[in-house]
PDB file of N, CA and C in Angstrom:
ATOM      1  N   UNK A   1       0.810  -1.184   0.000  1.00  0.00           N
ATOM      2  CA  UNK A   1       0.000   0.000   0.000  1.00  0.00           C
ATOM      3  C   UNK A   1       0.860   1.257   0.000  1.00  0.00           C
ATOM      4  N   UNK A   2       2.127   0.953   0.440  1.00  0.00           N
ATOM      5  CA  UNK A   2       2.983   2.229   0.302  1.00  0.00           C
ATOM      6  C   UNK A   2       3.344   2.892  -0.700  1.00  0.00           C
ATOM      7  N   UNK A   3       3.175   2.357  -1.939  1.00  0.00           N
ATOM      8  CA  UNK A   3       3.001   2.508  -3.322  1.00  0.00           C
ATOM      9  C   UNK A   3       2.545   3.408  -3.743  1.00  0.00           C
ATOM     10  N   UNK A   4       1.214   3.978  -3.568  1.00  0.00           N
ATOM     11  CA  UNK A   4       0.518   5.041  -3.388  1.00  0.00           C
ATOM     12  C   UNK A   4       0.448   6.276  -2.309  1.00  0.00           C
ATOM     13  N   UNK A   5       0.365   5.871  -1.125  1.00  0.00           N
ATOM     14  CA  UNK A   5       0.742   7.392   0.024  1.00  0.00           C
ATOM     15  C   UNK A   5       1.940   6.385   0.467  1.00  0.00           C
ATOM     16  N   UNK A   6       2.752   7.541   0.777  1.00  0.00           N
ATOM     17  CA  UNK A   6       3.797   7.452   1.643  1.00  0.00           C
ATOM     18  C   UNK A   6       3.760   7.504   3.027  1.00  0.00           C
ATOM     19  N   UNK A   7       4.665   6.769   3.791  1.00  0.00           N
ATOM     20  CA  UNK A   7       4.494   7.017   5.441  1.00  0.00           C
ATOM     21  C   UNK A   7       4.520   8.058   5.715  1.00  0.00           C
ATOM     22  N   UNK A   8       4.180   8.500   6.860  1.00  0.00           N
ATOM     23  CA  UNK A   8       4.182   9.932   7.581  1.00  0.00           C
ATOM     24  C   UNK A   8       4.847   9.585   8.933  1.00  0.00           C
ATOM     25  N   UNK A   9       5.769  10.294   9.304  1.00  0.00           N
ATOM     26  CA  UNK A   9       6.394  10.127  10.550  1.00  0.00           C
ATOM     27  C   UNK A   9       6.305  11.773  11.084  1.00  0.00           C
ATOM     28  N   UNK A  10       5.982  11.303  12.828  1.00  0.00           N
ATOM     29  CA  UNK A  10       5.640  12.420  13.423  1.00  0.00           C
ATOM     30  C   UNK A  10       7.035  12.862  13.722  1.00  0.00           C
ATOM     31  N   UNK A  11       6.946  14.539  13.340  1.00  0.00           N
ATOM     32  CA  UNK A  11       7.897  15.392  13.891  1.00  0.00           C
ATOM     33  C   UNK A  11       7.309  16.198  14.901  1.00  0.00           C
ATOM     34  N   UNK A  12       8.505  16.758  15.666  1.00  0.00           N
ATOM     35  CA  UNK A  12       8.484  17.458  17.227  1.00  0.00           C
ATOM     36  C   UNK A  12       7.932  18.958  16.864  1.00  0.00           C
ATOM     37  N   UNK A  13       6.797  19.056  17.532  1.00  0.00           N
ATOM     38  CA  UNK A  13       6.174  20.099  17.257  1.00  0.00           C
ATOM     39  C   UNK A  13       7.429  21.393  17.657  1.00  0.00           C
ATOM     40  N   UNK A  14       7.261  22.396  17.047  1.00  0.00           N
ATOM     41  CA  UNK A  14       8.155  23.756  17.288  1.00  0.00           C
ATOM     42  C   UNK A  14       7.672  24.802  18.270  1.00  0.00           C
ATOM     43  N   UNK A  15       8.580  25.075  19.069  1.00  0.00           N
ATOM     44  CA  UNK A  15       8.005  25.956  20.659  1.00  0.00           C
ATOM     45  C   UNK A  15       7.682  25.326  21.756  1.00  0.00           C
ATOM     46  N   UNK A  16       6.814  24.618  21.386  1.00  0.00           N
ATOM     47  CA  UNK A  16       5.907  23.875  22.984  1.00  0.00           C
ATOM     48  C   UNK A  16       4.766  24.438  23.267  1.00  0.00           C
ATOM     49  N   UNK A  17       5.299  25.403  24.462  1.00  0.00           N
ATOM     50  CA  UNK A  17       4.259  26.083  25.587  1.00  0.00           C
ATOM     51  C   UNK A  17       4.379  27.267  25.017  1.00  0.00           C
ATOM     52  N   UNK A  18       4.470  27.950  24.626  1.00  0.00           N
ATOM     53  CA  UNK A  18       4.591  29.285  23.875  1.00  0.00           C
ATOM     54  C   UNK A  18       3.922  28.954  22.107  1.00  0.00           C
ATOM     55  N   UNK A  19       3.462  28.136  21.370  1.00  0.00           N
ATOM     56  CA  UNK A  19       2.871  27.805  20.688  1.00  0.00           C
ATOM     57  C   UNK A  19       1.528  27.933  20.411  1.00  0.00           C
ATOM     58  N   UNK A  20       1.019  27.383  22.208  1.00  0.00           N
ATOM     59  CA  UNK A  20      -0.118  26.855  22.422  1.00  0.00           C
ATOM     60  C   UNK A  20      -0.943  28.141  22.778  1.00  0.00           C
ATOM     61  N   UNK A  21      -0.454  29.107  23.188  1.00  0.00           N
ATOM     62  CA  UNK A  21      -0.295  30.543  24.021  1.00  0.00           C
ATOM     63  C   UNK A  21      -0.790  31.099  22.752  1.00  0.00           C
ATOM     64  N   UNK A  22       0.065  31.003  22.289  1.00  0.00           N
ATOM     65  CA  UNK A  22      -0.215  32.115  20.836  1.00  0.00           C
ATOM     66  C   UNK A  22      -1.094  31.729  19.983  1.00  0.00           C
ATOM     67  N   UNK A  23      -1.348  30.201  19.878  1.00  0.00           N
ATOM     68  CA  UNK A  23      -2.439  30.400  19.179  1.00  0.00           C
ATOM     69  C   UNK A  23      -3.605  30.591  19.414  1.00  0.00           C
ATOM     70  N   UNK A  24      -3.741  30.946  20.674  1.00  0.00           N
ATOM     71  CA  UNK A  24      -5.274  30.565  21.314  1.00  0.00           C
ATOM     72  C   UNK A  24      -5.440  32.601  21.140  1.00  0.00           C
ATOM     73  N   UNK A  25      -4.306  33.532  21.083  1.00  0.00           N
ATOM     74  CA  UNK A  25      -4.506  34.676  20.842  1.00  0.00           C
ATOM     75  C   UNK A  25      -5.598  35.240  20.085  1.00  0.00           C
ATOM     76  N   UNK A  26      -5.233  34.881  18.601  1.00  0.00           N
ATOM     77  CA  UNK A  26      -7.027  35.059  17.110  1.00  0.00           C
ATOM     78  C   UNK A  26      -8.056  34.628  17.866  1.00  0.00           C
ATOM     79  N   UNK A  27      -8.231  33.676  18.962  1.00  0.00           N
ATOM     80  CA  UNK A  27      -9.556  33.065  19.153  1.00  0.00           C
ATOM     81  C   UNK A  27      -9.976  33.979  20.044  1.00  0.00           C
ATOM     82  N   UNK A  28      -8.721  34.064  20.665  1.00  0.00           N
ATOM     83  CA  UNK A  28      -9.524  35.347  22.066  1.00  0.00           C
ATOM     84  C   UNK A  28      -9.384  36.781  21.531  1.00  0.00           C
ATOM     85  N   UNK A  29      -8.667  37.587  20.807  1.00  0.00           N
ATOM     86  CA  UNK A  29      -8.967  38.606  20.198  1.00  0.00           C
ATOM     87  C   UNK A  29     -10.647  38.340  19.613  1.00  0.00           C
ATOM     88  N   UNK A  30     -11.009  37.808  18.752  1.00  0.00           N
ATOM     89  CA  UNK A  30     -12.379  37.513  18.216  1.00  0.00           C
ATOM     90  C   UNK A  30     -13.608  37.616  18.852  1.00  0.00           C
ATOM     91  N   UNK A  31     -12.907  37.102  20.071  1.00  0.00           N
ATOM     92  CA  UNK A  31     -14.581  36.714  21.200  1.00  0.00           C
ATOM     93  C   UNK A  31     -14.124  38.802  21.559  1.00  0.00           C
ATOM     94  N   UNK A  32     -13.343  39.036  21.922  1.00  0.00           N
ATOM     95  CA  UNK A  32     -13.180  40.713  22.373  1.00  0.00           C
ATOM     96  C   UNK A  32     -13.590  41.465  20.840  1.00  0.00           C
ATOM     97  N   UNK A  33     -13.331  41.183  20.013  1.00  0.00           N
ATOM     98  CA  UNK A  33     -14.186  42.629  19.310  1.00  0.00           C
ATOM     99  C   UNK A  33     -15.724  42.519  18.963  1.00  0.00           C
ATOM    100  N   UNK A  34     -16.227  40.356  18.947  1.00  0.00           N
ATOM    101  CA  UNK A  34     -17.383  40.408  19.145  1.00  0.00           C
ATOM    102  C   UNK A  34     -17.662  41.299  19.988  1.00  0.00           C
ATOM    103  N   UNK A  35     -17.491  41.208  21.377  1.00  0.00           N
ATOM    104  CA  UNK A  35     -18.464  41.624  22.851  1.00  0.00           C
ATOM    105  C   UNK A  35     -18.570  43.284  22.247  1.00  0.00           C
ATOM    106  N   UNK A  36     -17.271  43.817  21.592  1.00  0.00           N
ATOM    107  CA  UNK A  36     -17.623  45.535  21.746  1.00  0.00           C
ATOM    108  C   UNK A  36     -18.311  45.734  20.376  1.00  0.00           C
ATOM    109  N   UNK A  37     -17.938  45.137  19.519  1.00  0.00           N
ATOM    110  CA  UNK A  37     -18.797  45.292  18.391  1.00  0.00           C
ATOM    111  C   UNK A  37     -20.183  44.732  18.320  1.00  0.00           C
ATOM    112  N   UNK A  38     -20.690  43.950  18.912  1.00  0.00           N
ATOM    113  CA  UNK A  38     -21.716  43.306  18.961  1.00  0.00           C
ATOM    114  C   UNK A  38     -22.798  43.162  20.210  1.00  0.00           C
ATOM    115  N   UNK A  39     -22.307  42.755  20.924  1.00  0.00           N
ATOM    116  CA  UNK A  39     -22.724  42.539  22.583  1.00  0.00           C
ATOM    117  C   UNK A  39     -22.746  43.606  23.241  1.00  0.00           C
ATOM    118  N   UNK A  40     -21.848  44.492  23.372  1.00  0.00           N
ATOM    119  CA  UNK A  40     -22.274  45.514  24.110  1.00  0.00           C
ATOM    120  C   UNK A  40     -23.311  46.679  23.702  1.00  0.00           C
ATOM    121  N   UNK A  41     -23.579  46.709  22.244  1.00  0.00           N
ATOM    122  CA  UNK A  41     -24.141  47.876  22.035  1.00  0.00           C
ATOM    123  C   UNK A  41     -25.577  47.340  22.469  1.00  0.00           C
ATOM    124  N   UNK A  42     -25.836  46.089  22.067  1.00  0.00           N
ATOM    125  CA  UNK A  42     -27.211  45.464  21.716  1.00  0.00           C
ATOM    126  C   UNK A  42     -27.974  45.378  23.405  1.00  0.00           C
ATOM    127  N   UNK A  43     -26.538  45.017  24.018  1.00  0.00           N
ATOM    128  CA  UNK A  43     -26.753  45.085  25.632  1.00  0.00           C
ATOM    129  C   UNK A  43     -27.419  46.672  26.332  1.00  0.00           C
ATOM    130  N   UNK A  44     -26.893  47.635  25.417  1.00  0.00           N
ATOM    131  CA  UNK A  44     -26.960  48.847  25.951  1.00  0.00           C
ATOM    132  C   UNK A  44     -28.621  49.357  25.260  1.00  0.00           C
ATOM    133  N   UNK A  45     -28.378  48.737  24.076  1.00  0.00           N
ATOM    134  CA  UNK A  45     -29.862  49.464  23.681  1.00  0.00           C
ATOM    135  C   UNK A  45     -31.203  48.634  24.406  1.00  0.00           C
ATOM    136  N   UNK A  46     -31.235  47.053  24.502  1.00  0.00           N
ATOM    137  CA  UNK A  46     -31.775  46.446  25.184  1.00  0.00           C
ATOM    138  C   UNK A  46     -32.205  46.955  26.815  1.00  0.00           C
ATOM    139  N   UNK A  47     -31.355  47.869  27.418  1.00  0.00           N
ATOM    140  CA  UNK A  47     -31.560  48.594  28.761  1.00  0.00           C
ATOM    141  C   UNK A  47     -31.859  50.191  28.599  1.00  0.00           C
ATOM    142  N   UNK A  48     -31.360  50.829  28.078  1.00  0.00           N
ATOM    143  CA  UNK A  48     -32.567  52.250  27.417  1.00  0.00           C
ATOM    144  C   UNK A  48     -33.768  51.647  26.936  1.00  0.00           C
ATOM    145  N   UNK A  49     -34.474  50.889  26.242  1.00  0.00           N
ATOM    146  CA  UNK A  49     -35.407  50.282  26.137  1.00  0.00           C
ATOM    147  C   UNK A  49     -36.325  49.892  27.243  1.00  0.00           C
ATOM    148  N   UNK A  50     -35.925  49.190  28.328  1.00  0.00           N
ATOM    149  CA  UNK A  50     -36.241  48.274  29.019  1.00  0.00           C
ATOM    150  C   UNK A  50     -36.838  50.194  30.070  1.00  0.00           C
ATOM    151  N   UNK A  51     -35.542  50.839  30.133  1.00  0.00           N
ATOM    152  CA  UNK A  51     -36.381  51.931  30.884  1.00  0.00           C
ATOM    153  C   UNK A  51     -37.167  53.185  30.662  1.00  0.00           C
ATOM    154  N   UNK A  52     -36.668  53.302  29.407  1.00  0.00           N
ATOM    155  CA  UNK A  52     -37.924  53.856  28.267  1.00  0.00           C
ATOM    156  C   UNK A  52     -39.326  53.458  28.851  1.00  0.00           C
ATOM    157  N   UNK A  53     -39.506  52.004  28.233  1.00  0.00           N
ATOM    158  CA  UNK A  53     -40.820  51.591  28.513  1.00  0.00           C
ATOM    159  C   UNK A  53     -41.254  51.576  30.307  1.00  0.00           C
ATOM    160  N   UNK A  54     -40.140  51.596  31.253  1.00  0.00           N
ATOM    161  CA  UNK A  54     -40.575  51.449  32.742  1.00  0.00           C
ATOM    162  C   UNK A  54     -41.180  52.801  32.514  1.00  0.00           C
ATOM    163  N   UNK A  55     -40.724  54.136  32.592  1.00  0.00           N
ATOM    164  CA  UNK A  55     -40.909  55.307  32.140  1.00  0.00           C
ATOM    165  C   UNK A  55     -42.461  55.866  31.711  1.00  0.00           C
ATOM    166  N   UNK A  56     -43.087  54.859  30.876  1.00  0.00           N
ATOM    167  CA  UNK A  56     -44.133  55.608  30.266  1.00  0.00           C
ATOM    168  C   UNK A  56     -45.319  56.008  30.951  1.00  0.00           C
ATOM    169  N   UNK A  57     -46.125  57.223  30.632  1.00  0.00           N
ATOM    170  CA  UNK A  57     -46.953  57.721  31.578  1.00  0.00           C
ATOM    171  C   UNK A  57     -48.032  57.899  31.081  1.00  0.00           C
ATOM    172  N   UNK A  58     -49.309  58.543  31.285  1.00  0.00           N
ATOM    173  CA  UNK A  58     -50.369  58.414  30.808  1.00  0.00           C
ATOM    174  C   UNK A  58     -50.168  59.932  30.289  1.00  0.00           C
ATOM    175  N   UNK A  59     -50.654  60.111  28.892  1.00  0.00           N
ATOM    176  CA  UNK A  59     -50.514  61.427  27.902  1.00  0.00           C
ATOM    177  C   UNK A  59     -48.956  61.479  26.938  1.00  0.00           C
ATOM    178  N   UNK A  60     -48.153  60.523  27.253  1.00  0.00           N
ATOM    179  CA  UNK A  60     -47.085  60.495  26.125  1.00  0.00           C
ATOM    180  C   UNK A  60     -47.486  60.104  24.934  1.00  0.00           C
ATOM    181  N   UNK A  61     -46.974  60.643  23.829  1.00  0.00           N
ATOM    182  CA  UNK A  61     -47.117  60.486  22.818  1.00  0.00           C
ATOM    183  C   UNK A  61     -45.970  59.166  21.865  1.00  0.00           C
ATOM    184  N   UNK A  62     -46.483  58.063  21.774  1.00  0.00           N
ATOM    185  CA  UNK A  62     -45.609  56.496  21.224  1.00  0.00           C
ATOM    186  C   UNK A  62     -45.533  56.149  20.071  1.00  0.00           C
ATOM    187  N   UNK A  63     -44.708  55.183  19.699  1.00  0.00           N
ATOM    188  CA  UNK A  63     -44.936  54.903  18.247  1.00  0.00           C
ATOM    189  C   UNK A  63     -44.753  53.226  18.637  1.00  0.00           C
ATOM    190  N   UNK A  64     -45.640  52.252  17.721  1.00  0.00           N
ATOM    191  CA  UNK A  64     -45.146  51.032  18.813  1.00  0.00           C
ATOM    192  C   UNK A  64     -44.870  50.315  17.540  1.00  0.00           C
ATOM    193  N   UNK A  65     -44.218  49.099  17.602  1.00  0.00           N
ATOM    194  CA  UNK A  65     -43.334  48.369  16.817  1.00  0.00           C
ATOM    195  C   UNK A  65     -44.087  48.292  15.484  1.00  0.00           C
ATOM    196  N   UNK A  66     -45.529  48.279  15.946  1.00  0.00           N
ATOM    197  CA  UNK A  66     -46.056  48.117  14.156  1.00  0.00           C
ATOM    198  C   UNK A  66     -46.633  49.205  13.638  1.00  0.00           C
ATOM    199  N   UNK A  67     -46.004  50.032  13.683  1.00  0.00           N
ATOM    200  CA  UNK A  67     -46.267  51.951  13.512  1.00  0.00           C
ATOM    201  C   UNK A  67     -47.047  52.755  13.709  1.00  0.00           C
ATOM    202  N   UNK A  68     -47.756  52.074  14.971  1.00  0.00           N
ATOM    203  CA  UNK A  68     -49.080  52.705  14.994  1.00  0.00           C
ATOM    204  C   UNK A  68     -48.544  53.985  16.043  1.00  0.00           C
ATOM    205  N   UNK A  69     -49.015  54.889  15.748  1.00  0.00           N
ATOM    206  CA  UNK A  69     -48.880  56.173  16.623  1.00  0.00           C
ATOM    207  C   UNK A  69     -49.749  56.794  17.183  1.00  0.00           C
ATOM    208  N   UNK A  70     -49.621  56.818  18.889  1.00  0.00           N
ATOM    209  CA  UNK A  70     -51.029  57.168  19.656  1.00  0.00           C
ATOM    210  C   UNK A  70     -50.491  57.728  20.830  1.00  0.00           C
ATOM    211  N   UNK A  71     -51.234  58.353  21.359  1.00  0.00           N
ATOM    212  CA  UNK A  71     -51.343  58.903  23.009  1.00  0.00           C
ATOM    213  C   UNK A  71     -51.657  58.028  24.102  1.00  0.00           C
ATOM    214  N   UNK A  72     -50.945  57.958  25.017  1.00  0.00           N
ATOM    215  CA  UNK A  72     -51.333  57.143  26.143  1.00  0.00           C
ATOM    216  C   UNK A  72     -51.963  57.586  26.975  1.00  0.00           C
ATOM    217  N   UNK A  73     -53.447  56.808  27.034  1.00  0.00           N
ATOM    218  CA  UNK A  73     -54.258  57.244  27.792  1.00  0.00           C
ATOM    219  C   UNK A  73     -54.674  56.150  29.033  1.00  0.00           C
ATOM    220  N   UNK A  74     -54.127  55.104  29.248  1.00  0.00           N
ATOM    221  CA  UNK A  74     -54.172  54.288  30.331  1.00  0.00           C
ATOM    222  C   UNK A  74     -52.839  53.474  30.640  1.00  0.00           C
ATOM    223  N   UNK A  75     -52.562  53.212  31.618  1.00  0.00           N
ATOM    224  CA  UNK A  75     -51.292  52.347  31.816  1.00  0.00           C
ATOM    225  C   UNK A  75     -51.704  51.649  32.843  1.00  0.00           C
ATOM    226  N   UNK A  76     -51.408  50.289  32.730  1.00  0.00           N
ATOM    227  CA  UNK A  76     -51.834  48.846  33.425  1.00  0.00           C
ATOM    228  C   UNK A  76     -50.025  48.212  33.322  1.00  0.00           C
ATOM    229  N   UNK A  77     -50.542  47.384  34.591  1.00  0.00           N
ATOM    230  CA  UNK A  77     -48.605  46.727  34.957  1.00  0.00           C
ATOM    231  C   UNK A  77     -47.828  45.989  33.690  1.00  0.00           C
ATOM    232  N   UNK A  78     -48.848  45.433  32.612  1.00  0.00           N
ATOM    233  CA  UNK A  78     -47.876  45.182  31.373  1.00  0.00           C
ATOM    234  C   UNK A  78     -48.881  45.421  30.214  1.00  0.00           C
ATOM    235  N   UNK A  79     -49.991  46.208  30.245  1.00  0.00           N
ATOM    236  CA  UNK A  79     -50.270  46.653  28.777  1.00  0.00           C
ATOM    237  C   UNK A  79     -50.311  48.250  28.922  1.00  0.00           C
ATOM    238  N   UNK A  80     -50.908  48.860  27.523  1.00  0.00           N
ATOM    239  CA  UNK A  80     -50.997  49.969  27.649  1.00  0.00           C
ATOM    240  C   UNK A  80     -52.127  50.496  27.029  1.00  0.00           C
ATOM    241  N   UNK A  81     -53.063  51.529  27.154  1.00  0.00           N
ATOM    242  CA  UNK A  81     -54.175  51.774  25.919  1.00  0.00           C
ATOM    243  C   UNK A  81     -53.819  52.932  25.520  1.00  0.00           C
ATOM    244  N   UNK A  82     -53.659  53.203  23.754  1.00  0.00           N
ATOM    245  CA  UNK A  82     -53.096  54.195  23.499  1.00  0.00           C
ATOM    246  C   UNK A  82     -54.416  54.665  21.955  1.00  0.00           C
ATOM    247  N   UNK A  83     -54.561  56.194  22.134  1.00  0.00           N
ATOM    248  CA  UNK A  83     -55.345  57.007  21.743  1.00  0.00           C
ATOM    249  C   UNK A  83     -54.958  57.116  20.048  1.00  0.00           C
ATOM    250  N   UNK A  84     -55.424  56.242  18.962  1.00  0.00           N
ATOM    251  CA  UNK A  84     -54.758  56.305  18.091  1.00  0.00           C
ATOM    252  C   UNK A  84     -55.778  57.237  16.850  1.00  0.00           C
ATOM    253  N   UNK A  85     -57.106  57.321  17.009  1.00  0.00           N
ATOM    254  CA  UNK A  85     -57.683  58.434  16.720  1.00  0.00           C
ATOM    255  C   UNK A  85     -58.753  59.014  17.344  1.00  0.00           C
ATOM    256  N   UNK A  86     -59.700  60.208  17.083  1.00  0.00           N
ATOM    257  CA  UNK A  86     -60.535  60.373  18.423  1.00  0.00           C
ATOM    258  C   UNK A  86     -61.762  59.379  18.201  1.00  0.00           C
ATOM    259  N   UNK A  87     -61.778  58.928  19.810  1.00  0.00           N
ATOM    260  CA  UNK A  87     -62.490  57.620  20.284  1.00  0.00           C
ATOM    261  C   UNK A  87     -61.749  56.725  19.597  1.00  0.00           C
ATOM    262  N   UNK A  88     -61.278  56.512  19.125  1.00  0.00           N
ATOM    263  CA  UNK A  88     -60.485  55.215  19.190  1.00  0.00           C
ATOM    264  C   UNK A  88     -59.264  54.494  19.759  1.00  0.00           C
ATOM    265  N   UNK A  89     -59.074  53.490  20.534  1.00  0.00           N
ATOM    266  CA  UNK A  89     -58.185  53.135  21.419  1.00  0.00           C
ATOM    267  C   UNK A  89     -57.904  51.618  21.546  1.00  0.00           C
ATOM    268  N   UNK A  90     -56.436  51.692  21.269  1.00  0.00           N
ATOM    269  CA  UNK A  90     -56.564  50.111  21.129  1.00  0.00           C
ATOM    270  C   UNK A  90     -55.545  49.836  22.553  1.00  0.00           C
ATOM    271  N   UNK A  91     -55.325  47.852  22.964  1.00  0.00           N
ATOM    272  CA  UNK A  91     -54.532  47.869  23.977  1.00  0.00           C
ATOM    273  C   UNK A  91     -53.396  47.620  23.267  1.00  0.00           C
ATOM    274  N   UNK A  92     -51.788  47.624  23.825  1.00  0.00           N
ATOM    275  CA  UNK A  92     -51.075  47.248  22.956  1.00  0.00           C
ATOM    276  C   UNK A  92     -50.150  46.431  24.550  1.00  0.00           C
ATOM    277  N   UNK A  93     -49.020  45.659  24.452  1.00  0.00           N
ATOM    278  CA  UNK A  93     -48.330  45.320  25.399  1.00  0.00           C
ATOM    279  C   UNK A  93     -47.233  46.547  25.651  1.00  0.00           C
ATOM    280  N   UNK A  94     -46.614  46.906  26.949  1.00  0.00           N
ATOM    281  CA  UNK A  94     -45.565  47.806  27.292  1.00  0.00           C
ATOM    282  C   UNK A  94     -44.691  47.583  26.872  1.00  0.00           C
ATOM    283  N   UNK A  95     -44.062  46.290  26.182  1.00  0.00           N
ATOM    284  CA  UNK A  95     -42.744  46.278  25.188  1.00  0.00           C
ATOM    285  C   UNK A  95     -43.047  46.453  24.062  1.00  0.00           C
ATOM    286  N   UNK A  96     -43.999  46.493  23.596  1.00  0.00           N
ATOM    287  CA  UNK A  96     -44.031  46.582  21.846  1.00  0.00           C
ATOM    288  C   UNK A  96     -44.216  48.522  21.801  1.00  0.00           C
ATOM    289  N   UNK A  97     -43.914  49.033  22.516  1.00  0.00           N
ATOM    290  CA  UNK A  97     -43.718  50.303  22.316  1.00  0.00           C
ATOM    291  C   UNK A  97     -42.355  50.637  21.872  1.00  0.00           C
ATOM    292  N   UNK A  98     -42.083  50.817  20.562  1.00  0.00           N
ATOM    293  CA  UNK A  98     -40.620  51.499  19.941  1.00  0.00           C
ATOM    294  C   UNK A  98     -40.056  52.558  20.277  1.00  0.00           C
ATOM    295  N   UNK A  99     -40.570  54.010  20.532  1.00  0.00           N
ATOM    296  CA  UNK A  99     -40.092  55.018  20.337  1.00  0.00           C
ATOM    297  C   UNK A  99     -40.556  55.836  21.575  1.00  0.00           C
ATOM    298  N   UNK A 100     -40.374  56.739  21.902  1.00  0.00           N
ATOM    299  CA  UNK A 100     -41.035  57.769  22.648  1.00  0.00           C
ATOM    300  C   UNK A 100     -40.922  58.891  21.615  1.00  0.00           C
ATOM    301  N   UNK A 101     -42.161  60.058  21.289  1.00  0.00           N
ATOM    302  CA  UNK A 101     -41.903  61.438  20.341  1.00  0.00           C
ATOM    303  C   UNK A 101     -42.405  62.160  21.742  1.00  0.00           C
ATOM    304  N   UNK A 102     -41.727  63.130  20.597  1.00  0.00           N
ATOM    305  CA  UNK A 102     -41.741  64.563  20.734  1.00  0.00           C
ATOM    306  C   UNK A 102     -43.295  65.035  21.333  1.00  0.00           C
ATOM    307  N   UNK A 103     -43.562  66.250  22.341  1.00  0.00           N
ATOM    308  CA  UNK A 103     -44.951  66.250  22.371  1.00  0.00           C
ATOM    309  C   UNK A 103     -45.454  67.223  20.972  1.00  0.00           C
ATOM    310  N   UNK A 104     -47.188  66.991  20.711  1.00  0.00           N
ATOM    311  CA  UNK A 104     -47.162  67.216  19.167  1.00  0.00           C
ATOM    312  C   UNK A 104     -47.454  66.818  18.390  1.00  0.00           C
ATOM    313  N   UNK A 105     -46.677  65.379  18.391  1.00  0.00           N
ATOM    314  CA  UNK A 105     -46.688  64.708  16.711  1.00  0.00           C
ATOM    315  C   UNK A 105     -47.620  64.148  16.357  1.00  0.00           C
ATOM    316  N   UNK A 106     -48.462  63.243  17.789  1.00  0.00           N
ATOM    317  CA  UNK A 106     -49.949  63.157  17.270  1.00  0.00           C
ATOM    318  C   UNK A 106     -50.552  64.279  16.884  1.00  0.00           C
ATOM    319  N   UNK A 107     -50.992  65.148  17.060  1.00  0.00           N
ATOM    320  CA  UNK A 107     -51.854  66.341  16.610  1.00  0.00           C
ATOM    321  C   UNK A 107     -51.283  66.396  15.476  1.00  0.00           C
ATOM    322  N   UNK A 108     -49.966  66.681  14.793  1.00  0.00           N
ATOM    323  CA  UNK A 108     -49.623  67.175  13.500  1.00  0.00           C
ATOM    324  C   UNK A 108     -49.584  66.183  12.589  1.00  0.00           C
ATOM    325  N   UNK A 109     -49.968  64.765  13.124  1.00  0.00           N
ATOM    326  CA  UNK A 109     -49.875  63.455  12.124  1.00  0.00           C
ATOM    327  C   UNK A 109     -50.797  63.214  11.428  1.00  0.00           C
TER     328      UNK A 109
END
């Protein structure tokens, strides 16, 4: 069978302990520019969010994830009822609120 591949005989790896060190460097650089490029921002917007929505009061003006734009006219421990034209009011949940505006923008919308 040697005919076709040739033997392979093991040679002595080069360095040792200083090898093993360095290569594990790319893997751990990688996981560090993930966390700042990736993880931390998502971490940070995930908590302005989180107190955004603790935040909301009855008469702010919202925009909520599926673009509906209304006035808050009731607040309950996890929904909200928001004023989206006159007499009309739907409930929506306290996280699906996207944005906080400006006061205003209902009236000028």
């Amino acid at each position: 069978m040697s005919f076709f591949i040739e033997d392979a005989w093991a040679q002595a790896a080069p360095g040792g302990a200083e090898s093993a060190f360095a290569s594990l460097i790319p893997l751990i650089l990688i996981f560090v520019i993930f966390y700042f490029l990736l993880l931390r921002p998502q971490i940070k917007r995930a908590k302005e969010h989180k107190q955004m929505v603790n935040s909301l009061a009855k008469g702010d003006e919202v925009v909520t994830n599926g673009g509906l734009l209304g006035r808050i006219t009731k607040v309950d421990e996890s929904f909200i009822t928001l004023e989206i034209a006159d007499g009309v009011q739907v409930k929506v949940q306290r996280n699906a609120i996207a944005s906080l505006m400006p006061k205003g923008t209902f009236k000028s919308a």
